[in-house]
Structures are given as structure tokens and as C-alpha cells.
Protein backbone atom coordinates (compact mmCIF):
# COMPACT_ATOMS: atom_id res chain seq x y z
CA UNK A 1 -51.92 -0.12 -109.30
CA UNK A 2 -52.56 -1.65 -105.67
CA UNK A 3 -49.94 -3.91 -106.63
CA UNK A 4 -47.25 -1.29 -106.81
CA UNK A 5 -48.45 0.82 -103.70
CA UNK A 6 -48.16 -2.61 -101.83
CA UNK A 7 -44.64 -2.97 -103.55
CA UNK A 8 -43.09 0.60 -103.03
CA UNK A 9 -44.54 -0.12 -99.32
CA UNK A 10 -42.44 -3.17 -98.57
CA UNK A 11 -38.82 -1.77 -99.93
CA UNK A 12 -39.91 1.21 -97.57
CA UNK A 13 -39.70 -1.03 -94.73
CA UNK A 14 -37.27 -3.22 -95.16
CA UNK A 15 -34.80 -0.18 -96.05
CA UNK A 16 -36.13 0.95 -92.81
CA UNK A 17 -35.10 -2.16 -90.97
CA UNK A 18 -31.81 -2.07 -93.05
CA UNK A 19 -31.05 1.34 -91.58
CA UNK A 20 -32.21 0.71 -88.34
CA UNK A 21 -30.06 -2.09 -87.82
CA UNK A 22 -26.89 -0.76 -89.16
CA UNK A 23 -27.33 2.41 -86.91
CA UNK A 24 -27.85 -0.36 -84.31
CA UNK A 25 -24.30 -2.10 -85.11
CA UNK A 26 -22.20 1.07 -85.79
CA UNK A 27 -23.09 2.73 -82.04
CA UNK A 28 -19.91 3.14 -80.25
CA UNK A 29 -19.02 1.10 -77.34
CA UNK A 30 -19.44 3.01 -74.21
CA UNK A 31 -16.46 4.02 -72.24
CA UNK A 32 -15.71 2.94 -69.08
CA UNK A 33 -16.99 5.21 -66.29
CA UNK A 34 -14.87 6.75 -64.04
CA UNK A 35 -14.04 3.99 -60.90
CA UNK A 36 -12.59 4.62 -57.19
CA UNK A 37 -9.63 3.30 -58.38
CA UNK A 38 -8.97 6.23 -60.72
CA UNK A 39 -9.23 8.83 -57.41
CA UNK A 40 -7.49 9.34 -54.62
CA UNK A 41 -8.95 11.01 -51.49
CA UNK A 42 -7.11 14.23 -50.12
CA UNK A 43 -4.80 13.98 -47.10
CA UNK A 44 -6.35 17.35 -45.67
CA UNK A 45 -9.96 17.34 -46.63
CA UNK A 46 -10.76 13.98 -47.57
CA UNK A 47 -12.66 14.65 -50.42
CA UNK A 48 -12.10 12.40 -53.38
CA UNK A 49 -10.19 13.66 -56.87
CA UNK A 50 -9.70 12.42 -60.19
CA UNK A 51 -5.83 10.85 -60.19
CA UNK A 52 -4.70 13.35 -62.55
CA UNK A 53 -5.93 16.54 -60.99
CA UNK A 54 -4.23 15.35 -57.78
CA UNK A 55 -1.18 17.11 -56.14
CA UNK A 56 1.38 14.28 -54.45
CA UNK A 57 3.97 14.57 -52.32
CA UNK A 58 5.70 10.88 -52.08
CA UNK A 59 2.61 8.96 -51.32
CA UNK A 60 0.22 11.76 -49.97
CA UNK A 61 -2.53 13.26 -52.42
CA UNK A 62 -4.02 16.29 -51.92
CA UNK A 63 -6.93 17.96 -53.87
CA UNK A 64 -5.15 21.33 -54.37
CA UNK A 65 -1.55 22.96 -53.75
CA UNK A 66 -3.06 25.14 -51.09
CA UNK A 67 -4.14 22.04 -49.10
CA UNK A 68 -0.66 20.73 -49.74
CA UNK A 69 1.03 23.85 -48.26
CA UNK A 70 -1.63 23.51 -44.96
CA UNK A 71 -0.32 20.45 -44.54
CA UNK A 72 2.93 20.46 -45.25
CA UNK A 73 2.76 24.00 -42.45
CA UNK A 74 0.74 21.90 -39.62
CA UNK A 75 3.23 19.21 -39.71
């Protein structure tokens, strides 16, 4: 009997440690976070903004149209 509790015991844990260390290995590699190469800082405000939200006119970026426009009229 104490022979079988001791048995049942051991697969327990070593399915644990099976499990554990598959979980371990399938975890997705993290992504890269978000640089200052992949923002640009506004002409106007100089606040920085993700590349892709950015407005650009030729080289300039700007944060928004509006600051764009206030540019573009004190110019």
C-alpha cells in the first residue's frame, strides 16, 4: 500500500516537471519594445510620436494636422 502512495506520488511530480518545462519552452519570445528610432519628434511642439501616427511634409513631422497647418501659417 505505502508502496503505491509513494509511486502515484512520483509520476505526480515528474508530470509536474514535464508540464512545467514545456510551458517554460513554448512562451513566446517577447517583442521588441518600441525604440527612439521608431518616433519622430514634432516640428511645432516637440513632443515625440510613434512614426506611423506622424503627419510629414517632405522631411518635417508633426504630431497632428492642426500643428501642421500652425506651421505651415507662421511660416
Amino acid at each position: 500500500m505505502f508502496k503505491s502512495v509513494l509511486i502515484i506520488i512520483f509520476v505526480v511530480i515528474v508530470l509536474f516537471i514535464a508540464r512545467t518545462l514545456t510551458q517554460r519552452l513554448k512562451k513566446p519570445i517577447p517583442k521588441e519594445s518600441v525604440t527612439h528610432n521608431d518616433t519622430v519628434q514634432c516640428l511645432h511642439c516637440k513632443t515625440y510620436v510613434p512614426r506611423e501616427d506622424a503627419v510629414f511634409k517632405g522631411d518635417n513631422a508633426f504630431c497632428s494636422p492642426q500643428h501642421l497647418n500652425d506651421w505651415n501659417s507662421s511660416s
